[in-house]
N, C-alpha and C. Protein backbone atom coordinates (compact mmCIF):
# COMPACT_ATOMS: atom_id res chain seq x y z
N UNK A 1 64.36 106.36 109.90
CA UNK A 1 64.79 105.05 110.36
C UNK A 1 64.90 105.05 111.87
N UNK A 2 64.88 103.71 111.97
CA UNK A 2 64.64 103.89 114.02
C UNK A 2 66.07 103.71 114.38
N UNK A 3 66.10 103.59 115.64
CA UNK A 3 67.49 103.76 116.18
C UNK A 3 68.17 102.33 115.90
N UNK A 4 67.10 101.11 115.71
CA UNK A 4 67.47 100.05 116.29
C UNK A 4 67.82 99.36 114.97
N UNK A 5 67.62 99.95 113.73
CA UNK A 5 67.58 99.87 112.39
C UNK A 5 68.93 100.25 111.97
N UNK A 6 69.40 101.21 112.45
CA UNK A 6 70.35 102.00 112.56
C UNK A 6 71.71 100.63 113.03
N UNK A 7 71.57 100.33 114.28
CA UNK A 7 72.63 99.69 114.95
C UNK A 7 72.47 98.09 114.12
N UNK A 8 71.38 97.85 113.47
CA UNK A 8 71.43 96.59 113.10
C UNK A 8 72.16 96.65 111.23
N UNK A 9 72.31 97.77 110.50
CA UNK A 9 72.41 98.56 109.55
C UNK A 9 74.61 98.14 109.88
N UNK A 10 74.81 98.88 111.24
CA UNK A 10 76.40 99.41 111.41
C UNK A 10 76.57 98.04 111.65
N UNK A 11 75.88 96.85 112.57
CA UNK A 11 76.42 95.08 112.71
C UNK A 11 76.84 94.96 111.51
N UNK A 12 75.79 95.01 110.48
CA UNK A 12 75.70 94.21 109.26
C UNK A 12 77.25 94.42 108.63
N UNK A 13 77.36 96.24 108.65
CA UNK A 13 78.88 96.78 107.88
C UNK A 13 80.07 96.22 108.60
N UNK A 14 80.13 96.20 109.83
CA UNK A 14 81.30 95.94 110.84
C UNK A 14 81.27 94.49 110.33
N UNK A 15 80.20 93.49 110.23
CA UNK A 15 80.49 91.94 109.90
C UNK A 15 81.09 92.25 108.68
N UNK A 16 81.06 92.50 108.19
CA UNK A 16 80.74 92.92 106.28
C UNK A 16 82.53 93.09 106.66
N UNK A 17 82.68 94.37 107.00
CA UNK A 17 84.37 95.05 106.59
C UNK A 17 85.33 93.46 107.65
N UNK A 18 85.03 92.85 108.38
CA UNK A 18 85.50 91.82 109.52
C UNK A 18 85.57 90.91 108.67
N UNK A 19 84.72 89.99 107.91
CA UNK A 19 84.82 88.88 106.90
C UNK A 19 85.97 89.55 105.67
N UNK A 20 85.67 90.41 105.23
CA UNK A 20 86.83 91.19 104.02
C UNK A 20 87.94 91.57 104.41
N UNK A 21 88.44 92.07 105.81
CA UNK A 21 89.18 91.83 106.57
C UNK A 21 90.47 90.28 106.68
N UNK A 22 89.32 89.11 107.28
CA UNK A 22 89.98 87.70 107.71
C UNK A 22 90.07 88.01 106.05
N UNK A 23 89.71 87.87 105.24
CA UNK A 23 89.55 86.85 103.91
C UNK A 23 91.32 88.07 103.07
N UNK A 24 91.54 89.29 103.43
CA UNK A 24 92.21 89.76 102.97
C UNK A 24 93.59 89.02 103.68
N UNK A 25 93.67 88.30 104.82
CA UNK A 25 94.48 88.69 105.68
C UNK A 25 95.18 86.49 105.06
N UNK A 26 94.15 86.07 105.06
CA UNK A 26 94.11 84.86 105.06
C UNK A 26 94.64 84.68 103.38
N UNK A 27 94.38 85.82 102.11
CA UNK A 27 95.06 85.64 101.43
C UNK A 27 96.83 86.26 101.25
N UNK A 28 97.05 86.76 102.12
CA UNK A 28 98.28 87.25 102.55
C UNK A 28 98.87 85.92 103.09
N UNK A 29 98.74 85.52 104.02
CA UNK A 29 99.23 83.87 104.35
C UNK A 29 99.53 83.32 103.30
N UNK A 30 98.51 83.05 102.80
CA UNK A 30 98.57 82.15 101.21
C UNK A 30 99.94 82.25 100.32
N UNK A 31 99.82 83.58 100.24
CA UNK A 31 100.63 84.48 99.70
C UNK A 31 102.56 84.03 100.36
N UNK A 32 102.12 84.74 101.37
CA UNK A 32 103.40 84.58 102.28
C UNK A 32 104.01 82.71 102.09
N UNK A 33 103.18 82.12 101.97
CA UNK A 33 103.65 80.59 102.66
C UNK A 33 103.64 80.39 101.03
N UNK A 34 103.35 80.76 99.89
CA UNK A 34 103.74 80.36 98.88
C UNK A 34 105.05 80.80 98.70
N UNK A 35 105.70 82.19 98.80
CA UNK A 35 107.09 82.91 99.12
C UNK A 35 107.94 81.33 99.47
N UNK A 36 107.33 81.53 100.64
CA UNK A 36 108.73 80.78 101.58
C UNK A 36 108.74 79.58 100.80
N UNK A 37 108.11 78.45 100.50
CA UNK A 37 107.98 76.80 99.65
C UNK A 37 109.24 77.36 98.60
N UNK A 38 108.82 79.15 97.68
CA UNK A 38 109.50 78.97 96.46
C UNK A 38 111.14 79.36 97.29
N UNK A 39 110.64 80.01 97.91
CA UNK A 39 112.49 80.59 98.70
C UNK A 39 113.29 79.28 98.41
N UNK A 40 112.55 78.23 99.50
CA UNK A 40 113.23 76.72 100.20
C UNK A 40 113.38 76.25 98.83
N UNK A 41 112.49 75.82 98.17
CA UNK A 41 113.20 75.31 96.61
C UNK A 41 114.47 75.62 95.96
N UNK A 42 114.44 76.97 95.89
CA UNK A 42 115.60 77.78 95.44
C UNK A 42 116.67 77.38 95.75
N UNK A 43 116.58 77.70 97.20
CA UNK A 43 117.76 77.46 98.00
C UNK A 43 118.08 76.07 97.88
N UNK A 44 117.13 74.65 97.71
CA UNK A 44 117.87 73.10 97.78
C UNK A 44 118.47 73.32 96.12
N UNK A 45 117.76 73.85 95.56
CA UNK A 45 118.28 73.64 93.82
C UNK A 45 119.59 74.36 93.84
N UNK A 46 119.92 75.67 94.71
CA UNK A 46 121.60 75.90 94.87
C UNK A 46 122.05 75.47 95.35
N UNK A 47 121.99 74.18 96.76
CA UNK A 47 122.32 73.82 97.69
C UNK A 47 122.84 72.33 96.59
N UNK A 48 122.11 71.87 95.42
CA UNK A 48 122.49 70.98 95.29
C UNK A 48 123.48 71.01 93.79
N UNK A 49 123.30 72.30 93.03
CA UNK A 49 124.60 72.92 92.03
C UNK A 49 125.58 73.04 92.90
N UNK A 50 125.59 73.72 93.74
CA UNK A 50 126.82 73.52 94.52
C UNK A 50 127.36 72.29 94.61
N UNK A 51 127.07 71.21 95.35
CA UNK A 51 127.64 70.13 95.46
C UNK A 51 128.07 69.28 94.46
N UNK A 52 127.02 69.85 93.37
CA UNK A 52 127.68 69.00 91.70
C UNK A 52 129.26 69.67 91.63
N UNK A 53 129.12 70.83 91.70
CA UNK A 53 130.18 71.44 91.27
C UNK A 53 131.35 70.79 92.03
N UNK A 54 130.89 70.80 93.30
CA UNK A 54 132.64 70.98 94.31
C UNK A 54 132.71 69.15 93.67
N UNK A 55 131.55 68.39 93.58
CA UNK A 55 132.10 67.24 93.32
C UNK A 55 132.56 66.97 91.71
N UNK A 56 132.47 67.63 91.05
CA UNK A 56 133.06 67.83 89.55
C UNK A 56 134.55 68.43 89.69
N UNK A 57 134.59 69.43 90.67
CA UNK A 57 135.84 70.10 91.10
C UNK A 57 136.89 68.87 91.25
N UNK A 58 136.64 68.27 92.48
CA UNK A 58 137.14 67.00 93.01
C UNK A 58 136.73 65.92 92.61
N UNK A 59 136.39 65.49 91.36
CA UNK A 59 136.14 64.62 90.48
C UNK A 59 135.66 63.38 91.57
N UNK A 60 134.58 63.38 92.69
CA UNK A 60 133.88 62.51 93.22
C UNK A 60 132.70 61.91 92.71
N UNK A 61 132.72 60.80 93.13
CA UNK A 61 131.34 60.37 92.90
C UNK A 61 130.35 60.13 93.73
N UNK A 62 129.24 60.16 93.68
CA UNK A 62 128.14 60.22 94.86
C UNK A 62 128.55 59.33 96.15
N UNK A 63 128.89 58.27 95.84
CA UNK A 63 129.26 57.65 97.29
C UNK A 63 130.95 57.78 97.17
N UNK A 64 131.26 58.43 97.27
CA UNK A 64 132.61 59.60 97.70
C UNK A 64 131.96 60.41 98.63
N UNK A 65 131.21 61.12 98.01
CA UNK A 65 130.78 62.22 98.57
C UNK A 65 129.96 61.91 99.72
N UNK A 66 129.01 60.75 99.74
CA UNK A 66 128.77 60.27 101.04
C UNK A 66 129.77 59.83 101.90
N UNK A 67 130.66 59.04 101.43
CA UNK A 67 131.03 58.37 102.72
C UNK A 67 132.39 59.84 103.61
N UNK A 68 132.47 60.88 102.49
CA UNK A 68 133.04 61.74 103.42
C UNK A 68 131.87 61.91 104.43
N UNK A 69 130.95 62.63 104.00
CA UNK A 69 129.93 62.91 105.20
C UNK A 69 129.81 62.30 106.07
N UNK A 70 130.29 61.00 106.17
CA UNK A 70 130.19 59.85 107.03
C UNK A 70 130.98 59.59 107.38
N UNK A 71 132.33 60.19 107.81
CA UNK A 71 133.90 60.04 108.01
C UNK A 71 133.61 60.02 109.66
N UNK A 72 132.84 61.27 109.94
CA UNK A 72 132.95 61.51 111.47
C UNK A 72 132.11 60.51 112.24
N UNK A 73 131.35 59.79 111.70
CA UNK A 73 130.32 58.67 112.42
C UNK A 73 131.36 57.47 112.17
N UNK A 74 132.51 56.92 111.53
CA UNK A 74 132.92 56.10 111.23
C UNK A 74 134.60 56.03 112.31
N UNK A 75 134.94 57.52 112.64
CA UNK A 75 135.85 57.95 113.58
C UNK A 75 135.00 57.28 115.10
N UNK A 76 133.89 57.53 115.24
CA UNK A 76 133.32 57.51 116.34
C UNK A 76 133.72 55.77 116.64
N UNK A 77 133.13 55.06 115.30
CA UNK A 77 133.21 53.74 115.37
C UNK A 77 134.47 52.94 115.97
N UNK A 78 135.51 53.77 115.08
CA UNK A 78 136.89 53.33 115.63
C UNK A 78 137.20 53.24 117.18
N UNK A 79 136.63 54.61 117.77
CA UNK A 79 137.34 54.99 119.00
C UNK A 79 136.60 54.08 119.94
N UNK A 80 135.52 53.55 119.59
CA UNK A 80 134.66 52.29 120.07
C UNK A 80 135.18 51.01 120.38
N UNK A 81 135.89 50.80 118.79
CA UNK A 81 136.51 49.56 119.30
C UNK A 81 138.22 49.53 119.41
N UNK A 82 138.65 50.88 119.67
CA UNK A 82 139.55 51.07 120.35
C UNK A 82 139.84 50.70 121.89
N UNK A 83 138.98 51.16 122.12
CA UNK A 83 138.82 51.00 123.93
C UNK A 83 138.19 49.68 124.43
N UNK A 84 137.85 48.97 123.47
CA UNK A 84 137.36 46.55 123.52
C UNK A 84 138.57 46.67 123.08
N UNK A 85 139.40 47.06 122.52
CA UNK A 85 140.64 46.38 122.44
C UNK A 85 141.69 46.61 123.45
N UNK A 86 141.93 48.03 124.26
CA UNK A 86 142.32 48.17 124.89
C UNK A 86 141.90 47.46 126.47
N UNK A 87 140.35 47.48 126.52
CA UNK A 87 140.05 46.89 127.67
C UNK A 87 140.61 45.02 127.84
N UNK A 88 140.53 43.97 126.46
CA UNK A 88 141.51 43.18 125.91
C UNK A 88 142.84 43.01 126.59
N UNK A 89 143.88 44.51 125.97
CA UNK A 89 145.04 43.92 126.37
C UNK A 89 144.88 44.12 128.32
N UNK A 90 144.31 44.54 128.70
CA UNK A 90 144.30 44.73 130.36
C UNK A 90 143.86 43.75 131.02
N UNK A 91 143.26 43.10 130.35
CA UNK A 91 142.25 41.89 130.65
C UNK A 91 143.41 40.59 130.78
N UNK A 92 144.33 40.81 129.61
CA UNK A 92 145.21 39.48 129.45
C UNK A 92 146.57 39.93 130.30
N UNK A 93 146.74 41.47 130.14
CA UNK A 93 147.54 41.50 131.36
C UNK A 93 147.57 41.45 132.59
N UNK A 94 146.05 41.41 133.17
CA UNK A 94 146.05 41.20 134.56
C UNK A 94 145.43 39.81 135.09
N UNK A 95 145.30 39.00 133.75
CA UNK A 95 144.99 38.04 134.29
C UNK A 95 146.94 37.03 133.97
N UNK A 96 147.55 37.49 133.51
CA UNK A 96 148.51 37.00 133.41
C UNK A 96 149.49 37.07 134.75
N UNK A 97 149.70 38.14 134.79
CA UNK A 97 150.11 38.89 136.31
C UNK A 97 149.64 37.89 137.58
N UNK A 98 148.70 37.64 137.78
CA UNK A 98 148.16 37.03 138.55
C UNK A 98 148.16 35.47 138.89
């Protein structure tokens, strides 16, 4: 065989083991990113026994259980119109004053 037979012979294997290579590597991904989908499932399906429970615990019902979650956006609300009311009484006291 010639030399040049030779080097076109070792391309062919090096492409050859390089495609079997990506294609091994690319089913590892596959692999891997199927893992993680089933992990994340797992974890919302305990994420959401849990919350049955604590709300069976504390005999809540779904919008219980929301509007706690929503306690601290509803604090915010208050302190909002805390301070129109306060700006109010300053308003009538200094225009009274005057």
């Amino acid at each position: 065989m010639s030399s040049l037979q030779v080097l076109i012979d070792q391309k062919a294997a090096l492409e050859s083991e390089i495609a079997r290579t990506l294609k091994d590597a690319e089913d590892r991904k596959k692999a891997l990113e199927e893992q993680i989908a089933k992990q994340r499932a797992d974890e919302i399906t305990q994420g959401r026994a849990e919350i049955n429970r604590v709300m069976q615990k504390y005999n809540l019902s779904p919008e219980e259980a929301l509007g706690i979650a929503k306690a601290p956006q509803q604090k915010k609300a208050l302190v909002g119109k805390r301070s129109g009311y306060l700006s109010e009484i300053r308003q009538y006291y200094s225009g009274r004053a005057a």
